[in-house]
N, C-alpha and C. Protein backbone atom coordinates (compact mmCIF):
# COMPACT_ATOMS: atom_id res chain seq x y z
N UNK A 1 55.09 -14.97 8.53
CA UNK A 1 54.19 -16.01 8.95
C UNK A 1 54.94 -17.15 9.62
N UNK A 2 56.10 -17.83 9.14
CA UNK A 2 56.59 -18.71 9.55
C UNK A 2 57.21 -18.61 11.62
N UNK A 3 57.25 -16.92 11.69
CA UNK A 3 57.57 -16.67 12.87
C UNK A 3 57.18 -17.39 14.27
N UNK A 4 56.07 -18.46 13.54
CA UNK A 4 55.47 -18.96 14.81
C UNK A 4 55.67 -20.63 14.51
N UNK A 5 55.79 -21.17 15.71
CA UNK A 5 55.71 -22.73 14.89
C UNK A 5 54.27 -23.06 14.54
N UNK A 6 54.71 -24.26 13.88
CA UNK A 6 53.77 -25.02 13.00
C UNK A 6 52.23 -25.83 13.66
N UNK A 7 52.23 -25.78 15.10
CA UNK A 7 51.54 -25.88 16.17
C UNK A 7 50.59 -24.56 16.47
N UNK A 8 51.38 -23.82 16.48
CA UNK A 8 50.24 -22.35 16.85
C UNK A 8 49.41 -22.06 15.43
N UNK A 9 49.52 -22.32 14.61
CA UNK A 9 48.76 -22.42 13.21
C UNK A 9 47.80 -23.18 13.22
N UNK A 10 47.83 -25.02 13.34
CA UNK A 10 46.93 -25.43 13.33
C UNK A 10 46.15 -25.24 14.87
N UNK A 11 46.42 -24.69 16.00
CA UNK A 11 45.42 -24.50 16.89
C UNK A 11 44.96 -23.23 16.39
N UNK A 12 45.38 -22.81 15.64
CA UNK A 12 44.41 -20.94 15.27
C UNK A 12 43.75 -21.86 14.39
N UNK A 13 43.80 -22.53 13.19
CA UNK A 13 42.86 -23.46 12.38
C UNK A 13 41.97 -23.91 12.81
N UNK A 14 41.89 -24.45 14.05
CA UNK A 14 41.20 -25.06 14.97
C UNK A 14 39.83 -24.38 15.24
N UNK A 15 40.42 -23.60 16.18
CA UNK A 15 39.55 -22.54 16.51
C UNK A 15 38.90 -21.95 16.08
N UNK A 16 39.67 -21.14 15.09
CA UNK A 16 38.65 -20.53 13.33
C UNK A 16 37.90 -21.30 12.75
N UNK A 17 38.05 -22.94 12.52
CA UNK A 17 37.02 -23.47 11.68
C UNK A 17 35.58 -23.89 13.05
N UNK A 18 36.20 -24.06 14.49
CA UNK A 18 35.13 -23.84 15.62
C UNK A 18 34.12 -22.77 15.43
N UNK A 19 34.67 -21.99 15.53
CA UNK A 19 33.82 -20.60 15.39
C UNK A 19 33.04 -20.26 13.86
N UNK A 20 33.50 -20.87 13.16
CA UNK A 20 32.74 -20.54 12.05
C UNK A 20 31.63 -21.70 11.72
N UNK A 21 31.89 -22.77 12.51
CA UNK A 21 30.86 -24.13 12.39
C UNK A 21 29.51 -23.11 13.70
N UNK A 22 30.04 -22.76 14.58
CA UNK A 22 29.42 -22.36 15.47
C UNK A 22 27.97 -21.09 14.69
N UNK A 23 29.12 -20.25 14.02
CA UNK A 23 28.22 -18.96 13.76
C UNK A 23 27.60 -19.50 12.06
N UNK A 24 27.53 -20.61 11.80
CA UNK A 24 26.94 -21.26 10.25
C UNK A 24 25.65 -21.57 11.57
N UNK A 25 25.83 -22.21 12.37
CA UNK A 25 24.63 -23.07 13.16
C UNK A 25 23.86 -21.58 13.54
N UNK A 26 24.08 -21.21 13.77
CA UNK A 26 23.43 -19.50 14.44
C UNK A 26 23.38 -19.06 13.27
N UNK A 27 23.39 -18.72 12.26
CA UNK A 27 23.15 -18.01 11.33
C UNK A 27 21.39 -18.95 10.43
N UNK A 28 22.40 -20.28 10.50
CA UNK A 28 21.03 -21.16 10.32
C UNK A 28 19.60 -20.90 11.38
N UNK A 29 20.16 -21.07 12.00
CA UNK A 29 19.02 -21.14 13.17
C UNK A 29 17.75 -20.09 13.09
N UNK A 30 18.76 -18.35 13.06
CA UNK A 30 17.93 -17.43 13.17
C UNK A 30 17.34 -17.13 12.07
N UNK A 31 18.16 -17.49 10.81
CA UNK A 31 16.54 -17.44 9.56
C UNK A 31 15.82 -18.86 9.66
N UNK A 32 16.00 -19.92 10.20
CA UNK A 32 14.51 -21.03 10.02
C UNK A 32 13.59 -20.09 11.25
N UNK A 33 13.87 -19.14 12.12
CA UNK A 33 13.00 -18.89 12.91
C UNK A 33 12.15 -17.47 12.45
N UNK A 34 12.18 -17.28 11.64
CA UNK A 34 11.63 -16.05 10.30
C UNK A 34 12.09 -14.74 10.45
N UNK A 35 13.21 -14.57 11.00
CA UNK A 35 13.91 -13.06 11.05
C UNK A 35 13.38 -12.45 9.92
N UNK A 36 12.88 -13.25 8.36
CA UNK A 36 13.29 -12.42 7.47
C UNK A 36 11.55 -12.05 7.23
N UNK A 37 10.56 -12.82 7.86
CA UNK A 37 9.47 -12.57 7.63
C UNK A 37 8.77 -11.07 7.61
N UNK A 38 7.98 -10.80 7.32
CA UNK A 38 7.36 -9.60 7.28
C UNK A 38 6.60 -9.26 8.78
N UNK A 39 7.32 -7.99 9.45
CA UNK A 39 6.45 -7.75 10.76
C UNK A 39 5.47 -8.44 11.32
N UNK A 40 4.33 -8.05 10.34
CA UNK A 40 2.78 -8.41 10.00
C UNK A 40 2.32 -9.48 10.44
N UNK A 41 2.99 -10.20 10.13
CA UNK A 41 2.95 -12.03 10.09
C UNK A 41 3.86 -12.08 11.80
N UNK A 42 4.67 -12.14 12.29
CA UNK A 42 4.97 -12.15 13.50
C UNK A 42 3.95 -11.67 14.76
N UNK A 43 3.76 -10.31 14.67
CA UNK A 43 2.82 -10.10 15.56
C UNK A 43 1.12 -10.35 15.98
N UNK A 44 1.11 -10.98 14.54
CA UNK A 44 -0.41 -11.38 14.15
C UNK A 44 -0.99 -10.29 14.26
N UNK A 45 -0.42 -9.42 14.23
CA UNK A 45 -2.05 -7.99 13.63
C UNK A 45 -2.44 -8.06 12.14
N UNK A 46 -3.78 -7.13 12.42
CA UNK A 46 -4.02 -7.24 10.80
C UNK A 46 -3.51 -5.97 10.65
N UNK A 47 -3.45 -4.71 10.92
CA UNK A 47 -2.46 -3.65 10.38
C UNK A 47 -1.72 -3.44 11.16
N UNK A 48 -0.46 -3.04 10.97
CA UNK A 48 0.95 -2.35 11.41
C UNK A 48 0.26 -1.01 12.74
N UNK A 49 -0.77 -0.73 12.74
CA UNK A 49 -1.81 0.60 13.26
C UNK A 49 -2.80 0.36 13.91
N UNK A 50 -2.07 -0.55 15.30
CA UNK A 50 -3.88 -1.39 15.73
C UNK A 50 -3.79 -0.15 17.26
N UNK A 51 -4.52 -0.62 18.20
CA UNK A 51 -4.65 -0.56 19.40
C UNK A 51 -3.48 -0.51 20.15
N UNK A 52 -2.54 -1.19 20.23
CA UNK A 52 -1.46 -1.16 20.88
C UNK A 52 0.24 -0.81 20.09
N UNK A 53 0.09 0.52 20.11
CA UNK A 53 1.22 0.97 19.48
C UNK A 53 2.56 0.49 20.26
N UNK A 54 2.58 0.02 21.46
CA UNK A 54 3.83 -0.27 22.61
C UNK A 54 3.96 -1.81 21.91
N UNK A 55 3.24 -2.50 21.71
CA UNK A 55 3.53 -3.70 21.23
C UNK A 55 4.26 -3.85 19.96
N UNK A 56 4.07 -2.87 19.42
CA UNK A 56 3.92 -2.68 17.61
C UNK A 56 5.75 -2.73 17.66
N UNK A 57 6.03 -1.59 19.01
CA UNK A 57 7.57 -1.00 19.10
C UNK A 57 8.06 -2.01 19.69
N UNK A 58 7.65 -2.75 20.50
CA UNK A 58 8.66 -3.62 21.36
C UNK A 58 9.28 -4.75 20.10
N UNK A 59 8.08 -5.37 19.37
CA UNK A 59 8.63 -6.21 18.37
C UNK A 59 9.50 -5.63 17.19
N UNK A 60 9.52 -4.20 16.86
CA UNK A 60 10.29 -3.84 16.13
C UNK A 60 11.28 -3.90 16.52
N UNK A 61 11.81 -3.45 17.76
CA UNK A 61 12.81 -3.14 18.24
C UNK A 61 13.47 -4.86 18.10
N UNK A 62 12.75 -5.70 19.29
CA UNK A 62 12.94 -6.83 18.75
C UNK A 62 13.85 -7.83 18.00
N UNK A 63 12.82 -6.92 16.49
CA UNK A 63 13.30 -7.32 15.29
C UNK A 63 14.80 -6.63 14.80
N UNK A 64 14.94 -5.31 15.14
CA UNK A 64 15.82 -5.37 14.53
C UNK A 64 16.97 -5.72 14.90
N UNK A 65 16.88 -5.59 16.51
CA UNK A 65 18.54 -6.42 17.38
C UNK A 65 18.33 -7.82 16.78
N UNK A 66 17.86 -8.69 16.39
CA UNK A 66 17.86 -9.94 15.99
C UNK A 66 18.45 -9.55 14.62
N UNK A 67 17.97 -8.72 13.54
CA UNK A 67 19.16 -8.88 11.89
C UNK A 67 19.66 -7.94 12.22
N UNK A 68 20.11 -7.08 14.02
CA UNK A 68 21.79 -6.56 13.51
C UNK A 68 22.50 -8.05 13.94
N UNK A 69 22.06 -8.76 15.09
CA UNK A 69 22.90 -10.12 15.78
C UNK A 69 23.58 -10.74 14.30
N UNK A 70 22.59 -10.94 13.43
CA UNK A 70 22.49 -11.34 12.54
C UNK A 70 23.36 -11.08 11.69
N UNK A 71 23.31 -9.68 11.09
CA UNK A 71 24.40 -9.19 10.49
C UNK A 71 25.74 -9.68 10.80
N UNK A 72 25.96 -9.12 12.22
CA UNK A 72 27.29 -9.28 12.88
C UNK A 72 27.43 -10.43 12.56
N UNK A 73 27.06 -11.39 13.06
CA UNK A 73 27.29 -12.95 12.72
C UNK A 73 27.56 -13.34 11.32
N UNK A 74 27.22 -13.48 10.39
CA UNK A 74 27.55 -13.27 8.83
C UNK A 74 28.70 -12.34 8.10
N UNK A 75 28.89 -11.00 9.27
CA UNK A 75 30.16 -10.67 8.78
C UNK A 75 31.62 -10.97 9.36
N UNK A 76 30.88 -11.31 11.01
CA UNK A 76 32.36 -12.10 11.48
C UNK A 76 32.79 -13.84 10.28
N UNK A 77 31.71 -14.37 10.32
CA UNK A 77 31.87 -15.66 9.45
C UNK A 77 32.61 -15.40 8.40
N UNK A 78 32.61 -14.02 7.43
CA UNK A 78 32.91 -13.89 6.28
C UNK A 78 34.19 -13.75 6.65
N UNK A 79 34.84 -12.63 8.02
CA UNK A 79 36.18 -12.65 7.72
C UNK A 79 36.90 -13.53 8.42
N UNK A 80 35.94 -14.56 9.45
CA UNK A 80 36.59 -15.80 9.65
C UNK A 80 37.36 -16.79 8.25
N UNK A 81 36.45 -16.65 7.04
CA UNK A 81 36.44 -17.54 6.09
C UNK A 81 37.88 -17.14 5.22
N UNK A 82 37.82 -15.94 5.34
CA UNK A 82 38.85 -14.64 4.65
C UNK A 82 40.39 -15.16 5.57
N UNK A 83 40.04 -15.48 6.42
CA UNK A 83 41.54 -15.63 7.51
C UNK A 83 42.20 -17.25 7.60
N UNK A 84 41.02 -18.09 6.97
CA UNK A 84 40.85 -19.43 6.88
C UNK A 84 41.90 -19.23 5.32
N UNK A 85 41.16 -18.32 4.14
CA UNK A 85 41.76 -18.76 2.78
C UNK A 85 43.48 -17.64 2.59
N UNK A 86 43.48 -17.14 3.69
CA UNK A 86 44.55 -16.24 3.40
C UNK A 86 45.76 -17.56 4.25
N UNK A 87 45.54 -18.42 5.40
CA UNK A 87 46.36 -19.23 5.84
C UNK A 87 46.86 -20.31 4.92
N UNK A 88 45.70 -20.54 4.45
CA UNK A 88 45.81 -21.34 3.00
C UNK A 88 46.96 -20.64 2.28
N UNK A 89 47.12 -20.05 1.84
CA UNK A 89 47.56 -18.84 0.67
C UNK A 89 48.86 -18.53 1.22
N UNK A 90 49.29 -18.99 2.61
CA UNK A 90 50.38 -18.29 3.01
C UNK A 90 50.76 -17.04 3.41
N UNK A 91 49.65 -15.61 3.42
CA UNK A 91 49.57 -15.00 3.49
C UNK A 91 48.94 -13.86 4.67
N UNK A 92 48.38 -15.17 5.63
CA UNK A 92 47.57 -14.57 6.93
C UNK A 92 48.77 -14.17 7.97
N UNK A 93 48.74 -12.27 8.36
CA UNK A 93 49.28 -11.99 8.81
C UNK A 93 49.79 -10.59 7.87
N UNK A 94 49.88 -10.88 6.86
CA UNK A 94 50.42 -9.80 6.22
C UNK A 94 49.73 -8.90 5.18
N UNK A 95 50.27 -7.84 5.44
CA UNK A 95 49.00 -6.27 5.21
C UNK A 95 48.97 -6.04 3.82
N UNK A 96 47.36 -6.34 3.76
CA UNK A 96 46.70 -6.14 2.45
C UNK A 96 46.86 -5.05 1.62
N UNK A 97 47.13 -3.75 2.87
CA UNK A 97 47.29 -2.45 1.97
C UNK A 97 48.61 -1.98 1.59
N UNK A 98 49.39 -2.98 1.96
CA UNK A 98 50.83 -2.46 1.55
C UNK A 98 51.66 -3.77 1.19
């Protein structure tokens, strides 16, 4: 770890705590906007089985690229957070499995 100066650390700090303020605001954002709500309630039908089956698909589809975005975003954050406590630790850079 020390291989680098003490400058290229805190601009990787930098950056990492950027990006993780960034993807907390996006992570916020897309559940106040009801990702997690029930279909039903989004499209305003009364059954899942109306008249327009193309509509039914477009919002699914929709829906689910919005909680994979989602996903992704929550798991980059996590190993942003992971790379944040391992710099801490002295240890970012060097292999977990060996």
């Amino acid at each position: 770890m020390m291989a680098f100066e003490d400058g290229f650390w805190a601009e990787m700090r930098r950056r990492l705590e950027a990006d993780a303020a960034q993807l907390e605001t996006r992570i916020r954002e897309s559940l106040s906007l009801g990702i997690e709500e029930e279909a039903r309630g989004n499209t305003g039908e009364l059954s899942m089985s109306d008249n327009h089956p193309a509509d039914i698909a477009s919002e699914t589809f929709e829906r689910g690229k919005d909680i994979a975005l989602l996903e992704s975003s929550e798991l980059r954050l996590q190993r942003i957070r992971e790379a944040l406590k391992a710099m801490d630790e002295g240890t970012y850079g060097v292999c977990r499995t060996c």
